[in-house]
PDB file of N, CA and C in Angstrom:
ATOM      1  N   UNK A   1      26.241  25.632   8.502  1.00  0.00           N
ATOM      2  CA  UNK A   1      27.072  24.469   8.268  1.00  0.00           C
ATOM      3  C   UNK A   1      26.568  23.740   7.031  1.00  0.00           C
ATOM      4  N   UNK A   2      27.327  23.423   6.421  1.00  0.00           N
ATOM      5  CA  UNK A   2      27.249  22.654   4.875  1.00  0.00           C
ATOM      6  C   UNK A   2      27.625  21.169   5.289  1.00  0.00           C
ATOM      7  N   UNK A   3      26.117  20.566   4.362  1.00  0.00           N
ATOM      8  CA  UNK A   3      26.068  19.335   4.373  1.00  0.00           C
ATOM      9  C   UNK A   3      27.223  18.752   3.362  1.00  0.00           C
ATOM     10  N   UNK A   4      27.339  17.464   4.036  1.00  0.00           N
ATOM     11  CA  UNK A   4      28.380  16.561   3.185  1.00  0.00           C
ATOM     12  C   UNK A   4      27.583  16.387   2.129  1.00  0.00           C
ATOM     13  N   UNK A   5      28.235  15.817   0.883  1.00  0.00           N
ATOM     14  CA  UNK A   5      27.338  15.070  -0.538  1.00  0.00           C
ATOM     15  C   UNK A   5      26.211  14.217  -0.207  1.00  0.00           C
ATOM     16  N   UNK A   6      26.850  13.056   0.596  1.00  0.00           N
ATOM     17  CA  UNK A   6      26.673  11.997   1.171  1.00  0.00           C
ATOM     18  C   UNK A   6      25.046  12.293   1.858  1.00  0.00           C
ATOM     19  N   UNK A   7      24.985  13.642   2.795  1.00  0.00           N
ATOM     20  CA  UNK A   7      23.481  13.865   3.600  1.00  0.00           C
ATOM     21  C   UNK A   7      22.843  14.602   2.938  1.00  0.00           C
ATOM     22  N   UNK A   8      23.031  14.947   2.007  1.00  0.00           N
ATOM     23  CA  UNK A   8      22.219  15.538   1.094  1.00  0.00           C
ATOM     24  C   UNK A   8      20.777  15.189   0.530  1.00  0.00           C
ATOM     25  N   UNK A   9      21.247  13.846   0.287  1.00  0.00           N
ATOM     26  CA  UNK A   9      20.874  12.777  -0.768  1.00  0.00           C
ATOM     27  C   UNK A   9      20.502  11.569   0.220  1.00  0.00           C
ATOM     28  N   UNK A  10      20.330  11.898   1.336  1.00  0.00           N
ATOM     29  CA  UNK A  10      19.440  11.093   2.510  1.00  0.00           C
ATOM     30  C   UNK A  10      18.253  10.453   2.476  1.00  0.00           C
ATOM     31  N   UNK A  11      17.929   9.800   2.624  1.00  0.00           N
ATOM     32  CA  UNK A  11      16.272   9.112   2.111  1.00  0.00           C
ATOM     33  C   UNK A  11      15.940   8.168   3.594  1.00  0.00           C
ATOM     34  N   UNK A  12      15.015   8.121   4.731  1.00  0.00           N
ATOM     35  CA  UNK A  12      14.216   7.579   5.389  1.00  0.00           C
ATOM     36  C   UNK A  12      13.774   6.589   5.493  1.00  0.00           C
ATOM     37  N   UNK A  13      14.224   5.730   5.536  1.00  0.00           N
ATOM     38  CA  UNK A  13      13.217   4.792   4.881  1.00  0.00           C
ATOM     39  C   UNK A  13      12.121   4.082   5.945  1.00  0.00           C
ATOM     40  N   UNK A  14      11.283   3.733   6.344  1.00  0.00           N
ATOM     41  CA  UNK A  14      10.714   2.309   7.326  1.00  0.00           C
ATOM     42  C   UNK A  14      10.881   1.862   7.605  1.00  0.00           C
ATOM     43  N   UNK A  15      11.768   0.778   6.531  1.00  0.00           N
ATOM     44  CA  UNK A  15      12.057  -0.620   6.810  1.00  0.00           C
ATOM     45  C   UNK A  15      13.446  -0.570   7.417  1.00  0.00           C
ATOM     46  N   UNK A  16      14.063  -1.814   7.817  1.00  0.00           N
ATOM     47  CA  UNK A  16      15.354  -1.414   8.471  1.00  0.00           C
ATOM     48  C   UNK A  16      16.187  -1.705   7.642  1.00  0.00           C
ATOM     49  N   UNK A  17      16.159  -2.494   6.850  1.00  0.00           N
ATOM     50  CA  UNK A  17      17.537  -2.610   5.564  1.00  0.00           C
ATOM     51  C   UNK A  17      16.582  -3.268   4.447  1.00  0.00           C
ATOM     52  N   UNK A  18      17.330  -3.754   2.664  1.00  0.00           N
ATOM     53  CA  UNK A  18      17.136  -4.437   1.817  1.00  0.00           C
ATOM     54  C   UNK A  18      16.560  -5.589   2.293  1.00  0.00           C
ATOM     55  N   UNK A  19      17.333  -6.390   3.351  1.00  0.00           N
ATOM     56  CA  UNK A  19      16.881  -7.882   3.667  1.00  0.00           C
ATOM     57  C   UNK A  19      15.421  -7.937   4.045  1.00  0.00           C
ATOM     58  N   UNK A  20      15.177  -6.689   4.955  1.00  0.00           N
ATOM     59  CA  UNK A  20      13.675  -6.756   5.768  1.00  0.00           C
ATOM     60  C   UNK A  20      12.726  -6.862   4.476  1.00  0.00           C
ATOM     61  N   UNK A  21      12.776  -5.604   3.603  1.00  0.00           N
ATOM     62  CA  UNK A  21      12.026  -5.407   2.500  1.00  0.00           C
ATOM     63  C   UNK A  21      11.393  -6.517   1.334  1.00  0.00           C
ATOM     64  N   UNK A  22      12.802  -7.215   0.969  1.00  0.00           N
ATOM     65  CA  UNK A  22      12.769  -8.382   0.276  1.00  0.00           C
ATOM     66  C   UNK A  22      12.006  -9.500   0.781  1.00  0.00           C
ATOM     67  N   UNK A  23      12.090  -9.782   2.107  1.00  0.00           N
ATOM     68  CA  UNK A  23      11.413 -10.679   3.185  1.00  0.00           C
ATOM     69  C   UNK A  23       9.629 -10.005   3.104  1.00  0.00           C
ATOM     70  N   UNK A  24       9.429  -8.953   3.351  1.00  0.00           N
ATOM     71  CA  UNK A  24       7.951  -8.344   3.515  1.00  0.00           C
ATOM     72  C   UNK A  24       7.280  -8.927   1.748  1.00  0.00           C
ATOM     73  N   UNK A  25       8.308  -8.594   0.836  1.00  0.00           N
ATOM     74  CA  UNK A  25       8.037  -8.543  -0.584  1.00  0.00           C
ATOM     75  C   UNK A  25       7.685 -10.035  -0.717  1.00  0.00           C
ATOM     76  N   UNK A  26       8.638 -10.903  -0.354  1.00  0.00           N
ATOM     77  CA  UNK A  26       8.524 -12.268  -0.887  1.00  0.00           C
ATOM     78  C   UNK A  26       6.938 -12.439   0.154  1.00  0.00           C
ATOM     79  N   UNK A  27       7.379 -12.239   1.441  1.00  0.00           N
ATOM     80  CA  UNK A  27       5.698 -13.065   2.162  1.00  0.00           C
ATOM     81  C   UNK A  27       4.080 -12.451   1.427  1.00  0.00           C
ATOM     82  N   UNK A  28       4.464 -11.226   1.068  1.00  0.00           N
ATOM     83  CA  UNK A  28       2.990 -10.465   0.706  1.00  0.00           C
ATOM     84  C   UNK A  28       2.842 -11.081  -0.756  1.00  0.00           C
ATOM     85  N   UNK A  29       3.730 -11.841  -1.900  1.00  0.00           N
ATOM     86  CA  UNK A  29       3.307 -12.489  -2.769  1.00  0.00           C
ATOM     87  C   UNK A  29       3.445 -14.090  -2.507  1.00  0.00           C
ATOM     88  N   UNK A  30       3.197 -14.519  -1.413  1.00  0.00           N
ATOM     89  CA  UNK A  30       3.335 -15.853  -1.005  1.00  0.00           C
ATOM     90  C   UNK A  30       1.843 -16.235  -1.004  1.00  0.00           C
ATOM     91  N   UNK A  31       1.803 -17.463  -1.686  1.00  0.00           N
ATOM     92  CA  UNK A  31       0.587 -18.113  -1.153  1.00  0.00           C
ATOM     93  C   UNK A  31       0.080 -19.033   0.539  1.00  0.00           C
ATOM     94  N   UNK A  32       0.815 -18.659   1.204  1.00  0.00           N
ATOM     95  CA  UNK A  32       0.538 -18.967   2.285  1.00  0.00           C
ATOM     96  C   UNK A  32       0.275 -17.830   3.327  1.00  0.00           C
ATOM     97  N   UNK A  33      -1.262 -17.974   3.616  1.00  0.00           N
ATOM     98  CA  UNK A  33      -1.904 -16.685   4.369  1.00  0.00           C
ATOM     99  C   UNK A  33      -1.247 -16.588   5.674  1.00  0.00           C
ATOM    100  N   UNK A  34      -0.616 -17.403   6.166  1.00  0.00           N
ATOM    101  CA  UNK A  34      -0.341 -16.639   7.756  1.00  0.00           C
ATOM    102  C   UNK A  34       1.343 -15.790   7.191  1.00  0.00           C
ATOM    103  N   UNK A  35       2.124 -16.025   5.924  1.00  0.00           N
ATOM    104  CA  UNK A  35       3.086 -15.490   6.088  1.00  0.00           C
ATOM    105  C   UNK A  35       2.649 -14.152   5.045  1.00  0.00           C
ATOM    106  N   UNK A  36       1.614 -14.226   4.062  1.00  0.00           N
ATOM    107  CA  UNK A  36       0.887 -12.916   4.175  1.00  0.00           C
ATOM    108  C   UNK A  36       0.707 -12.270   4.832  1.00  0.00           C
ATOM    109  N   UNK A  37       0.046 -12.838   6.323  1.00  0.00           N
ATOM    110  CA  UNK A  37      -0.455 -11.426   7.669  1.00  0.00           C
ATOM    111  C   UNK A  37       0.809 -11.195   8.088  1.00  0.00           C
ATOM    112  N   UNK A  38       1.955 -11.985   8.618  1.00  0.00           N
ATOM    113  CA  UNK A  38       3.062 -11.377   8.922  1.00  0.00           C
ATOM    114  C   UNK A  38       3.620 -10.239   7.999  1.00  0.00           C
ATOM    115  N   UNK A  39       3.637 -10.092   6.585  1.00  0.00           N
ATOM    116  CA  UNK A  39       3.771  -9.357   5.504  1.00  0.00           C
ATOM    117  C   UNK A  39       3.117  -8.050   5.715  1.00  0.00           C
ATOM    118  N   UNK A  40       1.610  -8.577   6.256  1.00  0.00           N
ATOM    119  CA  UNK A  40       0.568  -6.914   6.119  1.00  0.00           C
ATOM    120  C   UNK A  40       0.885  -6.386   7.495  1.00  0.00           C
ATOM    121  N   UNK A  41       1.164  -7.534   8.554  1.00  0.00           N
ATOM    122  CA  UNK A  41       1.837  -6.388   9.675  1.00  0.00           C
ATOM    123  C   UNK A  41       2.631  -5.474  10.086  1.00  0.00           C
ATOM    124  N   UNK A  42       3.823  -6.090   9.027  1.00  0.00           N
ATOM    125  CA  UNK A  42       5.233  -5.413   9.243  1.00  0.00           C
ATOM    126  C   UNK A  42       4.870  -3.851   8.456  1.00  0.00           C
ATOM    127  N   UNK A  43       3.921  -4.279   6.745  1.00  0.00           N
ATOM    128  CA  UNK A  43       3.641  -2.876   6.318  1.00  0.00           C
ATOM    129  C   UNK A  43       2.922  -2.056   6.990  1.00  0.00           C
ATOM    130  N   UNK A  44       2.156  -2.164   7.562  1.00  0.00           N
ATOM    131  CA  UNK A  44       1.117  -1.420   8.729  1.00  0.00           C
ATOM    132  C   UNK A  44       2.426  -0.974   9.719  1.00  0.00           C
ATOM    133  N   UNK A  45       3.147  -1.463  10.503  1.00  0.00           N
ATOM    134  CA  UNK A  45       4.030  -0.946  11.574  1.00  0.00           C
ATOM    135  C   UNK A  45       4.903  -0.055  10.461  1.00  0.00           C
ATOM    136  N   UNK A  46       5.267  -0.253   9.220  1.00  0.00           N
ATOM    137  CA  UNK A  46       6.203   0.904   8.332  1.00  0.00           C
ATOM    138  C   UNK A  46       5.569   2.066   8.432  1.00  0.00           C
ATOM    139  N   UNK A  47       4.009   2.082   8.340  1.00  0.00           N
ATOM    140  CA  UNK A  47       3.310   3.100   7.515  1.00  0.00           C
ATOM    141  C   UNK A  47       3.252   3.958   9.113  1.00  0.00           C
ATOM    142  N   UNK A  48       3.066   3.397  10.354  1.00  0.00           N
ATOM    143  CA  UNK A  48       3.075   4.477  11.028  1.00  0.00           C
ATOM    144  C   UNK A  48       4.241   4.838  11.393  1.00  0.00           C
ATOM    145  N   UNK A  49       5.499   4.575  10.860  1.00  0.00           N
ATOM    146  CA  UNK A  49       6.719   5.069  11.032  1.00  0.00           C
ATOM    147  C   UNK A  49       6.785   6.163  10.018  1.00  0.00           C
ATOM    148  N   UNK A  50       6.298   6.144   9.037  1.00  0.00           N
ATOM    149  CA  UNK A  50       6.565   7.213   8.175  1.00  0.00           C
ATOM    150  C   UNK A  50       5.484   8.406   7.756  1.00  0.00           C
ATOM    151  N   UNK A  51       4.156   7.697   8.453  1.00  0.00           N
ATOM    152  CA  UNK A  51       2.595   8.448   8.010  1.00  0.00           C
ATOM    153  C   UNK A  51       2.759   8.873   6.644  1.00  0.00           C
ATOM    154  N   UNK A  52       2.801  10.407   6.182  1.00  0.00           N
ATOM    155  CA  UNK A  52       2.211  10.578   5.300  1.00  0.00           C
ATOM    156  C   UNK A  52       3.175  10.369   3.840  1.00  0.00           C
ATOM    157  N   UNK A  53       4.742  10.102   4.287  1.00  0.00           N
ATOM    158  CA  UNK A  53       5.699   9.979   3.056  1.00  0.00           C
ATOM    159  C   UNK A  53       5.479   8.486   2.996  1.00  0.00           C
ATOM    160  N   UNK A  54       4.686   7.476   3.557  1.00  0.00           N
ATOM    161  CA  UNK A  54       4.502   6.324   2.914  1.00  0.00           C
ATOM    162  C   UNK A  54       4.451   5.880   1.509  1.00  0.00           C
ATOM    163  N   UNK A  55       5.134   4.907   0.812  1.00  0.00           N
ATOM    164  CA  UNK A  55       4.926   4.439  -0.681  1.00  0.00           C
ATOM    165  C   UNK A  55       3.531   4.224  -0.811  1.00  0.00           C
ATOM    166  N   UNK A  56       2.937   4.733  -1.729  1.00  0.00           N
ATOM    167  CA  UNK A  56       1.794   4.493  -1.522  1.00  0.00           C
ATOM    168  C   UNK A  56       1.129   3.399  -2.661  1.00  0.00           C
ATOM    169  N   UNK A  57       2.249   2.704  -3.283  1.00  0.00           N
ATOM    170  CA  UNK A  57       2.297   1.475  -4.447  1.00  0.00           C
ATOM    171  C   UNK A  57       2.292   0.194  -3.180  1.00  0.00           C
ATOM    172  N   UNK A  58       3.016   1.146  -2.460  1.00  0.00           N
ATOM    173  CA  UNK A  58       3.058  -0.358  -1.175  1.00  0.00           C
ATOM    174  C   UNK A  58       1.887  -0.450  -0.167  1.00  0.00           C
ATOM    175  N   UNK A  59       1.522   0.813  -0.265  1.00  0.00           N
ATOM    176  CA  UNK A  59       0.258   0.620   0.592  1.00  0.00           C
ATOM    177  C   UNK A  59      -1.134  -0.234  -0.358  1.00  0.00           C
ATOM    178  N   UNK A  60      -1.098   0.194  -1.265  1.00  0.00           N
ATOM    179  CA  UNK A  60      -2.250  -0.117  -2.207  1.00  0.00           C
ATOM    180  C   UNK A  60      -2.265  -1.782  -2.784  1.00  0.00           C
ATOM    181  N   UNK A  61      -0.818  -2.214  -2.568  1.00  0.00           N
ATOM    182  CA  UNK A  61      -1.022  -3.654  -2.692  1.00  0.00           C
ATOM    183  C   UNK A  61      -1.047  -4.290  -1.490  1.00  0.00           C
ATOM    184  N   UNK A  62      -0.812  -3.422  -0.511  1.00  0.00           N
ATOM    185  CA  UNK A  62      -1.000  -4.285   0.546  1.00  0.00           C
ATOM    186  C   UNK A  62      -2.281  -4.694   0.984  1.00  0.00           C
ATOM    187  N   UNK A  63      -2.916  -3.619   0.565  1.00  0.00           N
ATOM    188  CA  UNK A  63      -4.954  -3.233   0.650  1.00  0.00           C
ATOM    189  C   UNK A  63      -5.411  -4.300  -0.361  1.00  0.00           C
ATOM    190  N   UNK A  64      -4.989  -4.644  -1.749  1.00  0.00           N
ATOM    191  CA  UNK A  64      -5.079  -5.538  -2.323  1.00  0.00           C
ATOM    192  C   UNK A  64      -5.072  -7.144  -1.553  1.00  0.00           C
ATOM    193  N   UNK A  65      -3.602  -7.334  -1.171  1.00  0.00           N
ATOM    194  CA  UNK A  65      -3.403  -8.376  -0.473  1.00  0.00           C
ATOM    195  C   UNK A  65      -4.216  -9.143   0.464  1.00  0.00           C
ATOM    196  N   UNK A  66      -4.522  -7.716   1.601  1.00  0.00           N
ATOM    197  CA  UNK A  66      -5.310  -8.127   2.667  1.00  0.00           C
ATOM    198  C   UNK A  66      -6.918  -8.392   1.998  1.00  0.00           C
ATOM    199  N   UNK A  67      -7.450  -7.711   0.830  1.00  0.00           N
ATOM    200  CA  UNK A  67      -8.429  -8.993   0.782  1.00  0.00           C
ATOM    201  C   UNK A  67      -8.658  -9.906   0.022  1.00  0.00           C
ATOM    202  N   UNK A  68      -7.597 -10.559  -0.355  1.00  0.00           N
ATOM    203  CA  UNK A  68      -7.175 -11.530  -0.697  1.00  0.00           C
ATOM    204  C   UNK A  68      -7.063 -12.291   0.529  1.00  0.00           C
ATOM    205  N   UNK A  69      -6.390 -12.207   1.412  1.00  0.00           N
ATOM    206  CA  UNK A  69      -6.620 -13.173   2.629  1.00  0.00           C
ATOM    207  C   UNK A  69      -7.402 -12.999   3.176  1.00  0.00           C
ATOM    208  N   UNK A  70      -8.443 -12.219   2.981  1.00  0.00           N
ATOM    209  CA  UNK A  70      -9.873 -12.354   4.054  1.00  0.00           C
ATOM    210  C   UNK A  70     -10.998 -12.781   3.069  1.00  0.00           C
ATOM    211  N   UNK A  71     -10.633 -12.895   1.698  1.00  0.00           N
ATOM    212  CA  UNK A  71     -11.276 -13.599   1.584  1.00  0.00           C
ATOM    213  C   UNK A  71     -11.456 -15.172   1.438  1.00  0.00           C
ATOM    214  N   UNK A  72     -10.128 -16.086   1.490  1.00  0.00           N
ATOM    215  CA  UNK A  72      -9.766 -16.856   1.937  1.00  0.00           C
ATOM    216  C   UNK A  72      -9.904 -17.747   2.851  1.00  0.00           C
ATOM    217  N   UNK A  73     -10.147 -16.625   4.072  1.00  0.00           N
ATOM    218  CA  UNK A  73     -10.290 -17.236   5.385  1.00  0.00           C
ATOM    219  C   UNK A  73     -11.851 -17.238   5.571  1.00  0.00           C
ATOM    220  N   UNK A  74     -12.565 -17.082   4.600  1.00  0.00           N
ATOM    221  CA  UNK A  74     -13.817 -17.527   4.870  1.00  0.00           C
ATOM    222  C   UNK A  74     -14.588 -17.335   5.914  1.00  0.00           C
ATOM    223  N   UNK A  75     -14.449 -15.663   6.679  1.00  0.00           N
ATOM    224  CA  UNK A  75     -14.975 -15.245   7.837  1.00  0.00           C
ATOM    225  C   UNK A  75     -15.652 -14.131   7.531  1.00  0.00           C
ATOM    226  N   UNK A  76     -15.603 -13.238   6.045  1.00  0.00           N
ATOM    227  CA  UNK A  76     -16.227 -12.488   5.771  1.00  0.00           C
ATOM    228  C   UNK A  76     -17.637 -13.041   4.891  1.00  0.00           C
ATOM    229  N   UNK A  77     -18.449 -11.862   4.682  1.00  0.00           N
ATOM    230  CA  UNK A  77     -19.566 -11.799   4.413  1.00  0.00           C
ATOM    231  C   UNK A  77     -19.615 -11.640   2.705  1.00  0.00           C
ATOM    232  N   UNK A  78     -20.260 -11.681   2.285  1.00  0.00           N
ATOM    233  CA  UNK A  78     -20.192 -11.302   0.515  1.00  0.00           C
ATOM    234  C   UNK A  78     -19.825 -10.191   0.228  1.00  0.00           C
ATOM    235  N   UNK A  79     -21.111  -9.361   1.039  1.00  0.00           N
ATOM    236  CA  UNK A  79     -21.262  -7.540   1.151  1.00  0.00           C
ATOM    237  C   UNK A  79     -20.006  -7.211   2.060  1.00  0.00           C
ATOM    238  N   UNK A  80     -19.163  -7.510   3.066  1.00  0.00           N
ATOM    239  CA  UNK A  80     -18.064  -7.080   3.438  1.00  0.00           C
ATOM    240  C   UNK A  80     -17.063  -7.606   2.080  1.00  0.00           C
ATOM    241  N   UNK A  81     -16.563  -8.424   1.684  1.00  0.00           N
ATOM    242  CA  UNK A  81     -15.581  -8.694   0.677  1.00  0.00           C
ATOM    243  C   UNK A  81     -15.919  -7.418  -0.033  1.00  0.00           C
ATOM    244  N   UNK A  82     -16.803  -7.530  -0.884  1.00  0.00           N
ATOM    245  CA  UNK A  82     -16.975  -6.818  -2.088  1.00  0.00           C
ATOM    246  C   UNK A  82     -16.722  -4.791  -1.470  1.00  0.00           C
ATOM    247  N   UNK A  83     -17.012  -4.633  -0.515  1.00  0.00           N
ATOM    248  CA  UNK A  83     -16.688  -3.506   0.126  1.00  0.00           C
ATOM    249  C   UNK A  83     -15.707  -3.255   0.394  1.00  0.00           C
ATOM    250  N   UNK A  84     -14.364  -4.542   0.708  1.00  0.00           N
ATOM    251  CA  UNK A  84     -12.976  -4.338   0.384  1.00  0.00           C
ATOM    252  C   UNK A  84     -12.603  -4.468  -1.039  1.00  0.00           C
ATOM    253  N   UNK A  85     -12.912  -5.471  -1.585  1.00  0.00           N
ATOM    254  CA  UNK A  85     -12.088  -5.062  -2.749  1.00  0.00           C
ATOM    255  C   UNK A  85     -12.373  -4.169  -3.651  1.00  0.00           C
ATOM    256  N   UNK A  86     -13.940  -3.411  -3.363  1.00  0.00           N
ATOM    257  CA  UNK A  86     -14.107  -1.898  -4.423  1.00  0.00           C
ATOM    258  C   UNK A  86     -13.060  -0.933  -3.327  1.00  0.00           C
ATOM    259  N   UNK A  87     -13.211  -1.099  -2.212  1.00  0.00           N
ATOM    260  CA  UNK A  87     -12.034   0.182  -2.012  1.00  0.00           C
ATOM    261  C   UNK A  87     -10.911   0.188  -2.045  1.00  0.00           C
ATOM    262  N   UNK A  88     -10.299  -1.017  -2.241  1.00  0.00           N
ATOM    263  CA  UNK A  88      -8.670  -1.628  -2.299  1.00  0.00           C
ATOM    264  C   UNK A  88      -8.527  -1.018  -3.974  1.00  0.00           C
ATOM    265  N   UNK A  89      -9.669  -1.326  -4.874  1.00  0.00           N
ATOM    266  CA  UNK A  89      -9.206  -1.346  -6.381  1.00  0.00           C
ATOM    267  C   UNK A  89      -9.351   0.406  -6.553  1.00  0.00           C
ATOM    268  N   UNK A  90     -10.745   0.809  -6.172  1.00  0.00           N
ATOM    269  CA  UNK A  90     -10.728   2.425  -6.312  1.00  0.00           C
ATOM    270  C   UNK A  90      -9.223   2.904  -5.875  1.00  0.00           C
ATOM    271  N   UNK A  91      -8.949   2.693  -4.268  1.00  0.00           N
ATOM    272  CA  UNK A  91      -7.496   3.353  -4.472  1.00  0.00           C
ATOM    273  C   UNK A  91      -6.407   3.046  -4.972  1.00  0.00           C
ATOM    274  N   UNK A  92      -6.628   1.897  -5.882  1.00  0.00           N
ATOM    275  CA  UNK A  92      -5.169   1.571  -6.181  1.00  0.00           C
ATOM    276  C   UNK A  92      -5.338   2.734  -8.156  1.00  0.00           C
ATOM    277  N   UNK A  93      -6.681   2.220  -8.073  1.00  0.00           N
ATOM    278  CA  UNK A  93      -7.007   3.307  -9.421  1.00  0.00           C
ATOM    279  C   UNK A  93      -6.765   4.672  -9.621  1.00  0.00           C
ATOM    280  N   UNK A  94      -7.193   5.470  -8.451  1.00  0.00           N
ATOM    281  CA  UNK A  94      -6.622   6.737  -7.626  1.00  0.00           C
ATOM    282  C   UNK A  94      -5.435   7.228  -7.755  1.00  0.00           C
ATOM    283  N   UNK A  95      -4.323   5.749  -7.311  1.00  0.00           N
ATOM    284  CA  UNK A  95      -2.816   6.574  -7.541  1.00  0.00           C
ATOM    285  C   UNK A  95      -2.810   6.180  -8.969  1.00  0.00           C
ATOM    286  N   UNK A  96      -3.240   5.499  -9.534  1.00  0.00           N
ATOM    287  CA  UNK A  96      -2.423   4.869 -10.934  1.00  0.00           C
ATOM    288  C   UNK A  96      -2.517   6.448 -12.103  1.00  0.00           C
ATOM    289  N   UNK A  97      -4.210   6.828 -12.088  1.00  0.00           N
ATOM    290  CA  UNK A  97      -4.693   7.849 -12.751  1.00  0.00           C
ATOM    291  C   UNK A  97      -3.725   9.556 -12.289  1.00  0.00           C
ATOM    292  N   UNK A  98      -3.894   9.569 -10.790  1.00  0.00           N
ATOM    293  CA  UNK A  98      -2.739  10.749 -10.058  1.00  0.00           C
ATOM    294  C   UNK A  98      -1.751  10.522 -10.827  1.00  0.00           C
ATOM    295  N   UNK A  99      -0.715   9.382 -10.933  1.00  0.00           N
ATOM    296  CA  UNK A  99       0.383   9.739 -11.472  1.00  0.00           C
ATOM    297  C   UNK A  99       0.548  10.152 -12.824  1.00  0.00           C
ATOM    298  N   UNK A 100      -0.668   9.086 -13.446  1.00  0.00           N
ATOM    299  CA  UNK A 100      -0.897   9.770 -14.891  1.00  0.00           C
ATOM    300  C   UNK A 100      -1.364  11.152 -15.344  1.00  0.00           C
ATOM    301  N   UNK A 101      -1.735  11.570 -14.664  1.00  0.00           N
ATOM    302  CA  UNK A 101      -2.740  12.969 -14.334  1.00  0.00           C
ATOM    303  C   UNK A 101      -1.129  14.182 -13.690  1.00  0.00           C
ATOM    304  N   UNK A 102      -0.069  13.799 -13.718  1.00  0.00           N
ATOM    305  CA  UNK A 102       1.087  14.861 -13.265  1.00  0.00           C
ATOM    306  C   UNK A 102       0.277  15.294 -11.705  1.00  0.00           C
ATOM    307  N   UNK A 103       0.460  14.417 -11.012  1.00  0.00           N
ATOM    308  CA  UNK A 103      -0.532  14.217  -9.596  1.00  0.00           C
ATOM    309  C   UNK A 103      -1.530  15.558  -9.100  1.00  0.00           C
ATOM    310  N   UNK A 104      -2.283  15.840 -10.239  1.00  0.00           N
ATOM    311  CA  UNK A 104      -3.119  16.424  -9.948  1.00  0.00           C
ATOM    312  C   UNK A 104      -3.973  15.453  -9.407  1.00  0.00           C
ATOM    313  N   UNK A 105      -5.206  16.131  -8.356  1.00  0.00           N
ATOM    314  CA  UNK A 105      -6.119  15.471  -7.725  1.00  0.00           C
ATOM    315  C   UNK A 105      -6.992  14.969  -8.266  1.00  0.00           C
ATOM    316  N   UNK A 106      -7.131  13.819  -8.427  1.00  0.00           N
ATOM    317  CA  UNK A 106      -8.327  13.350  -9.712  1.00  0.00           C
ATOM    318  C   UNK A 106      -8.617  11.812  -9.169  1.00  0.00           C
ATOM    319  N   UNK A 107      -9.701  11.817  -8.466  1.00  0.00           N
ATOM    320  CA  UNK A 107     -10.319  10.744  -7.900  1.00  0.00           C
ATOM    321  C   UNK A 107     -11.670   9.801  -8.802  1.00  0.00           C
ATOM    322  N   UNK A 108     -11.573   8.678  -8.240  1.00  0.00           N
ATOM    323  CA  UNK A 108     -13.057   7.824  -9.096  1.00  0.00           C
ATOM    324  C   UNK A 108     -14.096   7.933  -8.199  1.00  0.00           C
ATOM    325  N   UNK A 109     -13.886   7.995  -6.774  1.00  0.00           N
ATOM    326  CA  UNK A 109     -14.694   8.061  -5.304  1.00  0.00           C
ATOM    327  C   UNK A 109     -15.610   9.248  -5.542  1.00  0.00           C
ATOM    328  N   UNK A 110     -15.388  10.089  -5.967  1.00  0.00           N
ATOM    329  CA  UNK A 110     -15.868  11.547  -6.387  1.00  0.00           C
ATOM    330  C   UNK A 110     -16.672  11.858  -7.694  1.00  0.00           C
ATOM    331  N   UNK A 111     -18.361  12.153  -7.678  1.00  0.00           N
ATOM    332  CA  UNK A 111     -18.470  12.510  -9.497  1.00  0.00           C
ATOM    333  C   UNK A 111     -18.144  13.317  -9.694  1.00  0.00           C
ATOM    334  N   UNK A 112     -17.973  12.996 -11.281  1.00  0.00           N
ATOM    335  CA  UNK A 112     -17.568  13.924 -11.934  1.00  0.00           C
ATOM    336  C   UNK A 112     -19.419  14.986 -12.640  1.00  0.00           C
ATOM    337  N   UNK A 113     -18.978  16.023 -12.472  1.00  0.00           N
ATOM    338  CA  UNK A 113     -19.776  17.116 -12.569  1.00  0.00           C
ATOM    339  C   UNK A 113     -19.685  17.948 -14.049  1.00  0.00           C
ATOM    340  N   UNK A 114     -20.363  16.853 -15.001  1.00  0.00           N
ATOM    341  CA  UNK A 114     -19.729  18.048 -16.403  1.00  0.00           C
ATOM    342  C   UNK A 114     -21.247  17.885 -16.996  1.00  0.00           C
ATOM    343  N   UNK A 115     -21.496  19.252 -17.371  1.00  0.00           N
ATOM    344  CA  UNK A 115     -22.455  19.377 -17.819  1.00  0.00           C
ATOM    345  C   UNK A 115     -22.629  19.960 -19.167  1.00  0.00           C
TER     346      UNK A 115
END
């Protein structure tokens, strides 16, 4: 059986429409931290709806985001902050270089071995 045009060209998404998205978008650049965590929750409940086809521009600012509000809330430690935001920035560095790289595997987490 042959697909219509229309299912062809199907795409999945997480979220449940434009409105939800725009709403997650506006709270995760809001300066007010509790409508931030509502923001990092809803992306966390996307990401296990979709696991591994997750955006991963959306995941990486969301990793951004969240420590931005923890560090805020003034419950972390120096050595915990700084342990989020080197791994929030390594992976956001990760995809930036992948895409530049024609997504070959090419990590900063990893040495490099040239001798």
């Amino acid at each position: 059986m042959e697909k219509k045009g229309s299912e062809k060209n199907c795409h999945v998404l997480p979220w449940l429409n434009k409105a939800e998205w725009d709403q997650v978008r506006d709270y995760l650049y809001s300066m007010d931290s509790s409508l931030q965590r509502f923001a990092l929750d809803r992306i966390w409940a996307w990401r296990t709806r979709c696991a591994d086809s997750f955006p991963v521009a959306v995941e990486c600012t969301a990793y951004l985001v969240r420590c931005q509000v923890g560090d805020r809330s003034g419950q972390l430690t120096g050595d915990d902050l700084i342990l989020m935001y080197g791994t929030a920035l390594v992976r956001f560095l990760n995809v930036i270089m992948e895409r530049q790289q024609g997504r070959r595997c090419v990590t900063f987490n990893r040495p490099n071995n040239t001798s």
